[in-house]
Protein backbone atom coordinates (compact mmCIF):
# COMPACT_ATOMS: atom_id res chain seq x y z
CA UNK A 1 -9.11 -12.75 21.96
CA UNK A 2 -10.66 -14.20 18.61
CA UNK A 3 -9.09 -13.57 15.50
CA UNK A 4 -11.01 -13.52 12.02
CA UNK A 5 -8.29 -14.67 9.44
CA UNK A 6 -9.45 -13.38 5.80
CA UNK A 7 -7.11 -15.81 3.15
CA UNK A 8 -6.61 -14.13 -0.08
CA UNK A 9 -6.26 -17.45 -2.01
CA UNK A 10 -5.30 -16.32 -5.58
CA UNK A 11 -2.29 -13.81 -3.23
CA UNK A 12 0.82 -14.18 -4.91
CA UNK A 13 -0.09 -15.91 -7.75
CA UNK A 14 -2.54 -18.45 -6.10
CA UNK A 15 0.38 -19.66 -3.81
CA UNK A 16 -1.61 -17.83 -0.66
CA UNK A 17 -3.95 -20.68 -0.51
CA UNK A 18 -1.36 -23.27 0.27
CA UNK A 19 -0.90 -21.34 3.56
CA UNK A 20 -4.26 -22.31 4.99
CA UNK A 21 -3.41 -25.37 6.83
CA UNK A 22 -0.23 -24.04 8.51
CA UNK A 23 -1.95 -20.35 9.37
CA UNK A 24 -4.37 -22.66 10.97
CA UNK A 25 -2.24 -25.10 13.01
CA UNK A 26 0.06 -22.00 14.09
CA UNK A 27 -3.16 -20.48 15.59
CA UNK A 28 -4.39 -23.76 17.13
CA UNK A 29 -0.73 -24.26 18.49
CA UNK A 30 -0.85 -21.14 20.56
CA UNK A 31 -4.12 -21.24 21.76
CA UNK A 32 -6.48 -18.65 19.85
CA UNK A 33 -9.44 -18.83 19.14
CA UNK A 34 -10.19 -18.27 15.38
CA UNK A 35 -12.32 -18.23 12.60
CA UNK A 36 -10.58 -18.28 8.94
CA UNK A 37 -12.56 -17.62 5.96
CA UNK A 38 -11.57 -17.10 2.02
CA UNK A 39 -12.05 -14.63 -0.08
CA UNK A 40 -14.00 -15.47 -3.58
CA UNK A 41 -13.84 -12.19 -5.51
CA UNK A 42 -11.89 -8.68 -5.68
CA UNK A 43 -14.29 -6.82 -2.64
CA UNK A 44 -15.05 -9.86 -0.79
CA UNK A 45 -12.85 -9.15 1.60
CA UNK A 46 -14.18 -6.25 3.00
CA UNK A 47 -17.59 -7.52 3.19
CA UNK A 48 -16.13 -10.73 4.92
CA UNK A 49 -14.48 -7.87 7.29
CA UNK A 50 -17.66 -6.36 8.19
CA UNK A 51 -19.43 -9.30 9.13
CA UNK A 52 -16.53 -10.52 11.10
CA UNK A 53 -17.27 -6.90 12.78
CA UNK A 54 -20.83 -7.99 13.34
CA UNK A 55 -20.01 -10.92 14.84
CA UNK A 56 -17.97 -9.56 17.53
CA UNK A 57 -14.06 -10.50 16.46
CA UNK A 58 -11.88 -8.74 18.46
CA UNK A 59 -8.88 -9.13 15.47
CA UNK A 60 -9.55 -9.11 11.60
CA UNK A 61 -6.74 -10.55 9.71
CA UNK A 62 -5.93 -10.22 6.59
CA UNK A 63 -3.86 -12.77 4.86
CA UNK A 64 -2.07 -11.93 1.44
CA UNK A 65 -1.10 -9.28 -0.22
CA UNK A 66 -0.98 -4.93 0.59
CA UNK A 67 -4.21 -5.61 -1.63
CA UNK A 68 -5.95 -7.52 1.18
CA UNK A 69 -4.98 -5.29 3.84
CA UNK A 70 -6.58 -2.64 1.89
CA UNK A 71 -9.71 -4.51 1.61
CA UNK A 72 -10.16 -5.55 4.67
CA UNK A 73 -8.63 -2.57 6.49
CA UNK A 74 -11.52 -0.60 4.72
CA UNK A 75 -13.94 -2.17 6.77
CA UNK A 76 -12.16 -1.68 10.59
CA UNK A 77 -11.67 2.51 10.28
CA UNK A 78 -12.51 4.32 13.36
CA UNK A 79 -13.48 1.36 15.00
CA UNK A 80 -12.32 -0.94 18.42
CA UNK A 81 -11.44 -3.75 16.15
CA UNK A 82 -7.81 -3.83 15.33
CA UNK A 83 -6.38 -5.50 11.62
CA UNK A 84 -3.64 -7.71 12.07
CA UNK A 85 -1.37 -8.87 9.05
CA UNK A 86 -0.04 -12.22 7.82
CA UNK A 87 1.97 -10.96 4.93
CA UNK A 88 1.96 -13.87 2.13
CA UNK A 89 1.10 -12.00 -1.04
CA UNK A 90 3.32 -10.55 -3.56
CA UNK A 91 3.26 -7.09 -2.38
CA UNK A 92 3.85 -6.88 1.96
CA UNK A 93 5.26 -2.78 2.12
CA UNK A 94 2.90 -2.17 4.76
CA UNK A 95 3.64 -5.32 6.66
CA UNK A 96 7.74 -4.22 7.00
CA UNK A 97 6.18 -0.18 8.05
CA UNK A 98 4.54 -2.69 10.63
CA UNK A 99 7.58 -4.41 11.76
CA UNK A 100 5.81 -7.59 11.08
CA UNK A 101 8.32 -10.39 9.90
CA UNK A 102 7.47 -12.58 6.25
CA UNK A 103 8.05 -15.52 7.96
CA UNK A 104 4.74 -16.96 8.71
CA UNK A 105 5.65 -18.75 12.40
CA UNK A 106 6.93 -15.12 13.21
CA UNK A 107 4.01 -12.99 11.62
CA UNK A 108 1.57 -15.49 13.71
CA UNK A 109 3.71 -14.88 16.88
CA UNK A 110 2.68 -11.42 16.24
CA UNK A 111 -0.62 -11.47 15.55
CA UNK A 112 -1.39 -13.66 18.84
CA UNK A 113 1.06 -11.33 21.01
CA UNK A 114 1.94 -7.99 19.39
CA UNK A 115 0.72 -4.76 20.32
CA UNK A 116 -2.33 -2.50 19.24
CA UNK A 117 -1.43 0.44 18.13
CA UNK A 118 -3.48 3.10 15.82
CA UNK A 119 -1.72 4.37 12.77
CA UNK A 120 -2.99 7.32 10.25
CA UNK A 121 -4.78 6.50 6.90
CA UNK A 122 -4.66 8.26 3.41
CA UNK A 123 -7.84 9.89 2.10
CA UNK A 124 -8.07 10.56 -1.59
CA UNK A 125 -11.01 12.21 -3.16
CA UNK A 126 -10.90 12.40 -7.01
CA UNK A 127 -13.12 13.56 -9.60
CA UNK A 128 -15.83 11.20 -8.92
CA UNK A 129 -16.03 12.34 -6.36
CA UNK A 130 -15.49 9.17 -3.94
CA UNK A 131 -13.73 8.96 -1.15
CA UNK A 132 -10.95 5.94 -1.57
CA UNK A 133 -8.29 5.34 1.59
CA UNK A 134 -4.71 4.02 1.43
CA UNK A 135 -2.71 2.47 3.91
CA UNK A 136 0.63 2.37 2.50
CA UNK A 137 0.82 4.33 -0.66
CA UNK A 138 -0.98 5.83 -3.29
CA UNK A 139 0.95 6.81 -6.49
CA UNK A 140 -0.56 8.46 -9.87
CA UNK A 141 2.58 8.65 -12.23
CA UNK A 142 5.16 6.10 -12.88
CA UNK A 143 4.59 4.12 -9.96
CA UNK A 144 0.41 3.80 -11.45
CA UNK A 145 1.72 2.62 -14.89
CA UNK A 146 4.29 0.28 -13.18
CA UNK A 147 1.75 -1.29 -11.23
CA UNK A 148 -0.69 -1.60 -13.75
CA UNK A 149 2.05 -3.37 -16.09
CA UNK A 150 2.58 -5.82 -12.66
CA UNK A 151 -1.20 -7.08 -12.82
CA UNK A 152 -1.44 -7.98 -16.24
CA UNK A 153 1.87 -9.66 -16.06
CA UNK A 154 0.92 -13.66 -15.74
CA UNK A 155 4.77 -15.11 -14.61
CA UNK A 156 7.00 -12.89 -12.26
CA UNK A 157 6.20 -12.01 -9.45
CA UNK A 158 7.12 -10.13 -6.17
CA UNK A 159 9.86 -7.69 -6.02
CA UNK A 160 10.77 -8.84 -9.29
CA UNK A 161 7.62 -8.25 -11.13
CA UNK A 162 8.00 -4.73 -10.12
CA UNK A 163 11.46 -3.94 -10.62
CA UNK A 164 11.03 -5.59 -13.96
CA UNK A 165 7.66 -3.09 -14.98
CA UNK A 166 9.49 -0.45 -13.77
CA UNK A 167 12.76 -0.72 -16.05
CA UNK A 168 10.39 -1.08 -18.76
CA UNK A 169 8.84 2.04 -17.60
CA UNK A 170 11.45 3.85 -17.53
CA UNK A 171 12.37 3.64 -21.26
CA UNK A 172 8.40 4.52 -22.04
CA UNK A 173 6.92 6.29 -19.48
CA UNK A 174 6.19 10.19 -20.62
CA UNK A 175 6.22 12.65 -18.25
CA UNK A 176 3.33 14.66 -17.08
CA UNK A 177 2.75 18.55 -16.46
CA UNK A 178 1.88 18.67 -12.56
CA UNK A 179 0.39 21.15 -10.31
CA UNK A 180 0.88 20.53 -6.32
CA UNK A 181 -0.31 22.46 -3.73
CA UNK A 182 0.32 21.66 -0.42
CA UNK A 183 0.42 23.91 3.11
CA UNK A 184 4.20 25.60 2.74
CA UNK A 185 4.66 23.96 -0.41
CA UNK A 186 3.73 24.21 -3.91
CA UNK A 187 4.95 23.00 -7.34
CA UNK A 188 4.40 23.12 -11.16
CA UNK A 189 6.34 20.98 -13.71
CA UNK A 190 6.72 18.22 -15.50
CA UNK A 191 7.10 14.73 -13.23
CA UNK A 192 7.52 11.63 -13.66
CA UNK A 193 6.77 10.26 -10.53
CA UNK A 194 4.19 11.32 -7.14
CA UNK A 195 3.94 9.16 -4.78
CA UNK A 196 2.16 9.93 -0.94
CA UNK A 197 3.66 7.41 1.29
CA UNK A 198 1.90 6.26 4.45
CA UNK A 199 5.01 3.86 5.26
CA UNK A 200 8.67 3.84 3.71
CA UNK A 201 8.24 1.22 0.51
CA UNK A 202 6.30 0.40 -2.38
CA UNK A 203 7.15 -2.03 -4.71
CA UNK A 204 10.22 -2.94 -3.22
CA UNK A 205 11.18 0.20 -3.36
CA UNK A 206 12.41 2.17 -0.66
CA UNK A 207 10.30 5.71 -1.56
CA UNK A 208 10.33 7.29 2.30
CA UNK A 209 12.93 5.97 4.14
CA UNK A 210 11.85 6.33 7.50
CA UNK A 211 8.40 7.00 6.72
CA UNK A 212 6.43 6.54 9.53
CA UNK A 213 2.68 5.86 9.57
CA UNK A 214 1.40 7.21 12.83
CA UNK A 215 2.96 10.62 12.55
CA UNK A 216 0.24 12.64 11.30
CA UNK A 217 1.27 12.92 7.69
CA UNK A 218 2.31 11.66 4.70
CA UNK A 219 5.31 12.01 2.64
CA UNK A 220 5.34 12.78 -0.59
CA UNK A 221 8.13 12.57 -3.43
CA UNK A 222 7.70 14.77 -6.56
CA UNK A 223 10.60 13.16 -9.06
CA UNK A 224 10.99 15.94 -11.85
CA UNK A 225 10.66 14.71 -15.53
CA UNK A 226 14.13 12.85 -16.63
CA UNK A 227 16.14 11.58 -19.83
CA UNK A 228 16.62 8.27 -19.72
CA UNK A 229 19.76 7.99 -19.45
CA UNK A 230 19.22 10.32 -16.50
CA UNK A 231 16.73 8.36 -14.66
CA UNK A 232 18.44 4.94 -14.57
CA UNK A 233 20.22 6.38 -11.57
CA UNK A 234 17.67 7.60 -10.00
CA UNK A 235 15.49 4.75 -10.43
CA UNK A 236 18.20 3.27 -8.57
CA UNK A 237 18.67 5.62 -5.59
CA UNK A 238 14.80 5.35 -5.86
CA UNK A 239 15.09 1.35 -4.92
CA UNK A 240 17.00 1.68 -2.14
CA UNK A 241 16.19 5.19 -0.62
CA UNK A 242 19.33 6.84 -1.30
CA UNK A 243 17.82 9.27 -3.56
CA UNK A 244 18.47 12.84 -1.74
CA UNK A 245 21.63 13.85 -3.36
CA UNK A 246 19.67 14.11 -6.85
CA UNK A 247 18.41 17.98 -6.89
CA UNK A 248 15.36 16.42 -9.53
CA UNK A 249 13.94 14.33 -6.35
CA UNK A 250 12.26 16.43 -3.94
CA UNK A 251 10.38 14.66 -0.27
CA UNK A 252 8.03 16.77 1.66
CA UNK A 253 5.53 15.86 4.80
CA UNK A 254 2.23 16.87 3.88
CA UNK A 255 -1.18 16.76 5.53
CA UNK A 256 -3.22 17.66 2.84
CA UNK A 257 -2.04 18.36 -0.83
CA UNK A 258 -4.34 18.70 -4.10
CA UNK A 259 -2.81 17.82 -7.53
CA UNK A 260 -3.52 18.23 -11.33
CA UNK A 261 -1.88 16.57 -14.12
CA UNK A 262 -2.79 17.49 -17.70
CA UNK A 263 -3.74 14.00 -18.84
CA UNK A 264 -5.37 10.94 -16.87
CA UNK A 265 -2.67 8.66 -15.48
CA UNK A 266 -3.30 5.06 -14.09
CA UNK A 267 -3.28 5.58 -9.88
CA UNK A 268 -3.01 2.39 -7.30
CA UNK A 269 -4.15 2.74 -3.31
CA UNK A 270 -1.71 0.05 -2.32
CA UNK A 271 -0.99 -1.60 -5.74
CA UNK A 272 -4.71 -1.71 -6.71
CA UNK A 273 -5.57 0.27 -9.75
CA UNK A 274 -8.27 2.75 -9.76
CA UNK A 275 -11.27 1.90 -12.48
CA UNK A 276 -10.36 5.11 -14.03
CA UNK A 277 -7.56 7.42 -14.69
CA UNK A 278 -7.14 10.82 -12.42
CA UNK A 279 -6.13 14.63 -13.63
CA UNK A 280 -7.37 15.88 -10.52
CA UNK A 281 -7.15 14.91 -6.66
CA UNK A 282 -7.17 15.91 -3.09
CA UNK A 283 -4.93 13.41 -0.72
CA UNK A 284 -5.10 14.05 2.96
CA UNK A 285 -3.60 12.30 5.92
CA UNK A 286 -6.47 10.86 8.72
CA UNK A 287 -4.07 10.57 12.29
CA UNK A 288 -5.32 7.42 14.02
CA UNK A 289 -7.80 6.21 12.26
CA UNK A 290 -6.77 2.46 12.23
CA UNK A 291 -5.82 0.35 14.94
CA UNK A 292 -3.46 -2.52 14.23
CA UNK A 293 -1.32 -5.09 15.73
CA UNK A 294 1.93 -4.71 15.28
């Protein structure tokens, strides 16, 4: 086996890069041959995934955040090559759908002797129209503004970063007049939050408990517009996935759903914003089309 490890350096607030040496000596210590390379720009990991591809890696790693994984993940779809995680950013949701441990001796013990498996990817197709894929979430709502108030915050970080954007979302977020349509399901309202989930979390929050991401589909959660002093609660049954006895929160499994909103909202695949704001989408579930250690 010979793993390509991608470092994020500037994951989790630069503190990634201080991981180099000891990603490096865990590998060496059980006997893998490796190749680690860093990351220089937002994108560079993919391309640093394709030529890893190229050159005939058997594992692509990527180490930092659910932003690296994304990256790099981009560039192993629908091929042999599986993407293993070392999960040292300040965002690892698709890491714990994964099973994969934060502790880096752990997540290396892993990576050298977990198993492949092939888990489904999220497809969304806005007005552009590009094609963009998820791994873990995608969210256009609340959860967009709350993680574009997380990047352009320059001292908290982790969990805490995005607990703290979202209580300050939840005093200033509007709501939005939705349309969803989705096989057995449809909806039209005002929300203030729509996440599709590939895995249970995002965040830190605990949006599809049990969310699996090699069933087939995704789950989505429509939240219906709230007072505030209504949606402290459920921002936190939201955090720790106890949300189903509030009749506003609704979770279905969907393999395909389009959705219109009347005014562009900010929208993340995995915590990374879109360049633009989206009224209207098409989300689909792709079974199988990653394989990954885990």
């Amino acid at each position: 086996m010979r793993i390509a490890v991608i470092l994020n350096p500037v994951a989790d607030r630069g503190r990634a890069a201080e991981k180099a040496e000891a990603i490096s000596q865990g590998l060496r210590a059980r006997g893998v041959s490796f190749s680690l390379f860093r990351t220089e720009a937002p994108g560079h990991a993919t391309e640093l995934a394709l030529k890893a591809r190229k050159e005939g890696f058997s594992v692509v790693a990527a180490a930092g955040g659910d932003g690296t994984v994304n990256e790099v993940a981009q560039a192993l779809m629908d091929t042999e090559i599986a993407l293993g995680v070392l999960p040292i950013g300040s965002g690892n949701d698709f890491s714990k759908a994964l099973g994969i441990p934060k502790a880096l001796p752990q997540a290396l013990e892993v990576l050298c002797r977990g198993t492949v498996k092939k888990v489904d990817v999220g497809k969304v197709i806005t007005e552009d129209p590009q094609e963009r894929f998820f791994f873990n979430c995608f969210g256009a709502g609340i959860d967009g503004q709350i993680a574009l108030d997380y990047k352009r915050m320059r001292f908290l970080r982790g969990e805490l970063g995005y607990l703290w954007a979202a209580v300050l979302e939840v005093f200033r977020f509007r709501g939005v007049q939705a349309r969803v349509e989705a096989e057995g399901f449809s909806y039209e309202g005002r929300v203030v939050l729509l996440p599709l989930q590939n895995g249970p979390f995002a965040g830190g929050f605990q949006l599809a408990p049990g969310a699996r991401p090699d069933d087939g589909f995704l789950d989505m959660v429509v939240v219906d517009d709230l007072s505030i002093l209504r949606r402290i609660p459920v921002l936190k049954s939201l955090r720790d996935g106890t949300y189903s006895r509030f009749s506003e929160v609704r979770r279905v499994r969907v393999k395909r759903v389009r959705i219109e909103l009347e005014r562009p909202l900010p929208a993340h695949l995995d915590g990374e914003i879109l360049p633009e704001g989206v009224t209207r989408l098409q989300v689909e579930a792709i079974p199988g089309a990653l394989k990954v250690v885990a």
